[in-house]
Protein backbone atom coordinates (compact mmCIF):
# COMPACT_ATOMS: atom_id res chain seq x y z
CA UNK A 1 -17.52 34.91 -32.22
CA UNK A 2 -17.61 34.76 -28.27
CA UNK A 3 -20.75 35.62 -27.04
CA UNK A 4 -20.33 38.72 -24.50
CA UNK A 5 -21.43 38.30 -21.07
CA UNK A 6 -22.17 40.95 -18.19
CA UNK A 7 -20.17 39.28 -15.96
CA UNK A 8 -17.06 38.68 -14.54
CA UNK A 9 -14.85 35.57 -15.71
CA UNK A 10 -13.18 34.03 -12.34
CA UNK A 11 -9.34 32.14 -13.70
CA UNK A 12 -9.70 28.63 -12.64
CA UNK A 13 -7.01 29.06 -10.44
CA UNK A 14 -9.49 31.33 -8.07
CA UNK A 15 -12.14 28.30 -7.64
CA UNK A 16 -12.45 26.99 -4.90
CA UNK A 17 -9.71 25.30 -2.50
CA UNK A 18 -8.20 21.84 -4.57
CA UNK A 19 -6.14 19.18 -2.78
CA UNK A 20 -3.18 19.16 -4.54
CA UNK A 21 -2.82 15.85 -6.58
CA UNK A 22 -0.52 13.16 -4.78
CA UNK A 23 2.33 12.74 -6.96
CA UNK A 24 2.40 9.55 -9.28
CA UNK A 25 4.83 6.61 -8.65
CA UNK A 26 8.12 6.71 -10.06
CA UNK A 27 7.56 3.79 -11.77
CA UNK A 28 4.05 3.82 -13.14
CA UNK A 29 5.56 7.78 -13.87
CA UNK A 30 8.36 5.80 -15.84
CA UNK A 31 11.00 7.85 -13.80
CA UNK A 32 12.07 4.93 -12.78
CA UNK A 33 12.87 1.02 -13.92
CA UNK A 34 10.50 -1.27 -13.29
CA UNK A 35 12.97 -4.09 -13.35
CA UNK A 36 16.38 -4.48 -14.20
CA UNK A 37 18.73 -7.11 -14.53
CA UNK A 38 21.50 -6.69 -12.55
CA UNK A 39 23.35 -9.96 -13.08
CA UNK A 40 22.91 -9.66 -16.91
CA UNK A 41 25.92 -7.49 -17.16
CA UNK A 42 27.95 -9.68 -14.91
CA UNK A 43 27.35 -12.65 -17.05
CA UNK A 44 27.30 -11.38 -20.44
CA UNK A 45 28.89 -9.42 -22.63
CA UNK A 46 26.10 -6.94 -23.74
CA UNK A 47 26.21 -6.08 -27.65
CA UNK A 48 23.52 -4.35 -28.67
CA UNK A 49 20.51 -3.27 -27.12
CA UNK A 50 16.72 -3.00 -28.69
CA UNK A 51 13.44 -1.75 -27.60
CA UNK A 52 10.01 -3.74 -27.67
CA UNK A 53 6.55 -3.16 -26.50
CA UNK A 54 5.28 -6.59 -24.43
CA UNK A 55 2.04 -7.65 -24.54
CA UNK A 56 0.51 -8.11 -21.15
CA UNK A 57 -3.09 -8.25 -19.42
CA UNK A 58 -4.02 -5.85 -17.45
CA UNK A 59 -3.37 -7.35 -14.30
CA UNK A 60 0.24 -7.96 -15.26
CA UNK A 61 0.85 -4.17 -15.89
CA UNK A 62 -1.03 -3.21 -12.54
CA UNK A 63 1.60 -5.72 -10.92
CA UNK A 64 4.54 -3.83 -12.61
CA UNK A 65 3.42 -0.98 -11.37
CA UNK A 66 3.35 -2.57 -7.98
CA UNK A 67 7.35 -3.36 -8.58
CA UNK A 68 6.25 -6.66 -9.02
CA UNK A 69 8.84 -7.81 -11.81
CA UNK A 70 11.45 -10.22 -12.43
CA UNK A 71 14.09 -10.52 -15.09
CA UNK A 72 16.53 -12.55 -13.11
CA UNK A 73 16.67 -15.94 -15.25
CA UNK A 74 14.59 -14.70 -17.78
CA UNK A 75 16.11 -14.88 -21.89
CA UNK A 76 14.30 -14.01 -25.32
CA UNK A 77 13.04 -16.29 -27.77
CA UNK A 78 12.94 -15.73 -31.01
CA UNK A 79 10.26 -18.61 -32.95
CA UNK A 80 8.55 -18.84 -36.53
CA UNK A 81 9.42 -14.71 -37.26
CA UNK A 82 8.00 -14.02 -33.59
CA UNK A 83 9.86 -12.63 -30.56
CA UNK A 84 9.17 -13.86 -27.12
CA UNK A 85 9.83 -13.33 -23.80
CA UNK A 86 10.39 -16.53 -21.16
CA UNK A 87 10.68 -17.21 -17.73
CA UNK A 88 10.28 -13.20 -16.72
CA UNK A 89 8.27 -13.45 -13.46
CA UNK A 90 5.31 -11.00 -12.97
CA UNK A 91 3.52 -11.48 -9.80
CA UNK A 92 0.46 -11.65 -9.12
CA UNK A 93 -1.38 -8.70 -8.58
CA UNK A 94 -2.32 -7.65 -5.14
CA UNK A 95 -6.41 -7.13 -5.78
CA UNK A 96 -6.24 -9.81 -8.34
CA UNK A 97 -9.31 -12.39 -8.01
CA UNK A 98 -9.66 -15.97 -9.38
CA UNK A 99 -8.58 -14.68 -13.10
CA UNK A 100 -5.06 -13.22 -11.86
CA UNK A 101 -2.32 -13.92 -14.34
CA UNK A 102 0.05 -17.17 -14.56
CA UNK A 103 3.34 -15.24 -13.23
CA UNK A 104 6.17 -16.89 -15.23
CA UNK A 105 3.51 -17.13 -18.64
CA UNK A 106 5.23 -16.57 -22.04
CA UNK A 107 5.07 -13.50 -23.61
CA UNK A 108 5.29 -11.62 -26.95
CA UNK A 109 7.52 -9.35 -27.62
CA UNK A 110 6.24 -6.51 -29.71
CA UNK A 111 8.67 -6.33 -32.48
CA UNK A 112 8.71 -4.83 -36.14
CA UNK A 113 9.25 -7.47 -38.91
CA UNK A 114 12.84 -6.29 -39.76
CA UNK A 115 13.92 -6.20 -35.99
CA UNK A 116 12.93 -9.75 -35.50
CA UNK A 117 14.79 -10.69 -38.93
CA UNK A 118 17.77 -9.06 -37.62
CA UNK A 119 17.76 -10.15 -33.97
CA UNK A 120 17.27 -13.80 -35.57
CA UNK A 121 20.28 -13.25 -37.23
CA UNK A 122 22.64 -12.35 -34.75
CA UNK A 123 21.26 -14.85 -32.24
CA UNK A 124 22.10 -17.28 -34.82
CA UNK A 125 26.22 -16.92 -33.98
CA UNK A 126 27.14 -19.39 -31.59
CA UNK A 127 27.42 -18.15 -28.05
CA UNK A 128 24.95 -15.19 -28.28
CA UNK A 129 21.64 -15.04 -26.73
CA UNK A 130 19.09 -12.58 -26.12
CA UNK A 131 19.19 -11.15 -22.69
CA UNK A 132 16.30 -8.87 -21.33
CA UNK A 133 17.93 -5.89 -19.28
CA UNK A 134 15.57 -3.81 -18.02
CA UNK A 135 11.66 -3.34 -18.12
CA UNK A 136 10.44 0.40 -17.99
CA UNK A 137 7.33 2.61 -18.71
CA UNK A 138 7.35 4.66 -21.85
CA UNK A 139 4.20 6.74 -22.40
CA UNK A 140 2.01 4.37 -20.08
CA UNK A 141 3.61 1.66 -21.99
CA UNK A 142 5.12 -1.51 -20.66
CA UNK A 143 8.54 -1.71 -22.98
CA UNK A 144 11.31 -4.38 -22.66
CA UNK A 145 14.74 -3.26 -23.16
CA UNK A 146 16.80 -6.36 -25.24
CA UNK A 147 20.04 -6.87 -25.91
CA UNK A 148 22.33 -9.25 -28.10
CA UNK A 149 24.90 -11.01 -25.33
CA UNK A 150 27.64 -13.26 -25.54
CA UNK A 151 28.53 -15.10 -22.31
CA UNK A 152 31.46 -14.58 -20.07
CA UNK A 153 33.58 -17.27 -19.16
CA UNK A 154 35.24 -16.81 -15.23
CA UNK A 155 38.36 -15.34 -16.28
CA UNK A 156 36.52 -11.97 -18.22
CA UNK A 157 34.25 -12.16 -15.08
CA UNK A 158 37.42 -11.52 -12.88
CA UNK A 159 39.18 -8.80 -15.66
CA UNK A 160 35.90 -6.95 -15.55
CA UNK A 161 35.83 -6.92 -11.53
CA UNK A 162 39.78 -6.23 -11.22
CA UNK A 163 39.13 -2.73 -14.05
CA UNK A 164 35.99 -1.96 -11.86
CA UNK A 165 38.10 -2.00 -8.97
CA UNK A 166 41.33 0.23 -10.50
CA UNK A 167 38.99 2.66 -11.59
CA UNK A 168 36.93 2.79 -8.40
CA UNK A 169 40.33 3.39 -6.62
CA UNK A 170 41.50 5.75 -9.18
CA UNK A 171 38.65 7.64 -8.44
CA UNK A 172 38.98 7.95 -4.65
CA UNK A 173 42.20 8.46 -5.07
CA UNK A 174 41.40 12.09 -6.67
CA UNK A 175 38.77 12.93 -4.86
CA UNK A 176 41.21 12.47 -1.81
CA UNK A 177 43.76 14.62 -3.27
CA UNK A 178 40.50 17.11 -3.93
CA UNK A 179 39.41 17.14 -0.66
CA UNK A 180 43.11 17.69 0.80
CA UNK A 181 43.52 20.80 -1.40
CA UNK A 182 40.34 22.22 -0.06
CA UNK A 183 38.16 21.95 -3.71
């Protein structure tokens, strides 16, 4: 039972004048992608795509935070029932000291047993690879977005450019004819 007071209770919204709190960074905020691999969809065909957690130190995360992150040339690995991540650069972090992290270090990919067993699997079909697309925040989280690709040989890189292009026209082309009916 509340204990009655002679007093008047003041809202907290009352107290005092507050600075109001400088909004976070998109991508610490995880509004935003961290990194993301433009070129993977250029190379590859992307099949299927699969979250895992990374495991980092804590000077890698503050660095991803910074928009310090990589996934250019990087590929997964998947070893002994373990997934891993190679060749992702991190950099190093700004007010790092003398035990900053190695930037282009191996690291594990936070998987459940089944999800490795099944990534193994398809990885195991010649031509596909595991292709990091994008690293995001989830929940203050580093995660690594994965998917199964196949690679492109020149001629689907050109089919895939000439569609882009069609529909890109196709699509100016009506919001032309939009604009000329006064819409």
């Amino acid at each position: 039972m509340p204990r009655q007071t002679s007093h008047e209770i003041v809202p907290k919204e009352a107290t005092g004048d507050k600075k109001k709190a400088k909004p976070r960074d998109p991508v610490a905020s995880g509004e935003r992608d961290a990194a993301h691999n433009r070129m993977a969809s250029h190379n590859y065909f992307l099949l299927e795509k699969v979250e895992a957690g990374v495991a980092l130190r804590g000077t890698e995360v503050k660095s991803i935070r910074e928009g310090q992150a990589n996934l250019r040339d990087s590929y997964g690995l998947i070893q002994n029932g373990e997934a891993f991540l190679l060749n992702a650069h991190i950099g190093p972090y700004s007010h790092g000291n003398i035990a900053n992290h190695d930037s282009t270090r191996t690291r594990k990919l936070l998987l459940h047993r089944d999800e490795v067993r099944k990534l193994h699997d398809k990885t195991q079909i010649k031509g596909h690879t595991l292709i990091p697309v994008r690293l995001y925040f989830r929940n203050g989280r580093v995660k690594c977005e994965l998917a199964v690709a196949k690679g492109k040989q020149d001629w689907d890189k050109r089919e895939t450019e000439k569609r882009r292009e069609a529909d890109r026209e196709a699509r100016a082309a009506v919001n032309a004819s939009k604009h000329k009916r006064g819409e």
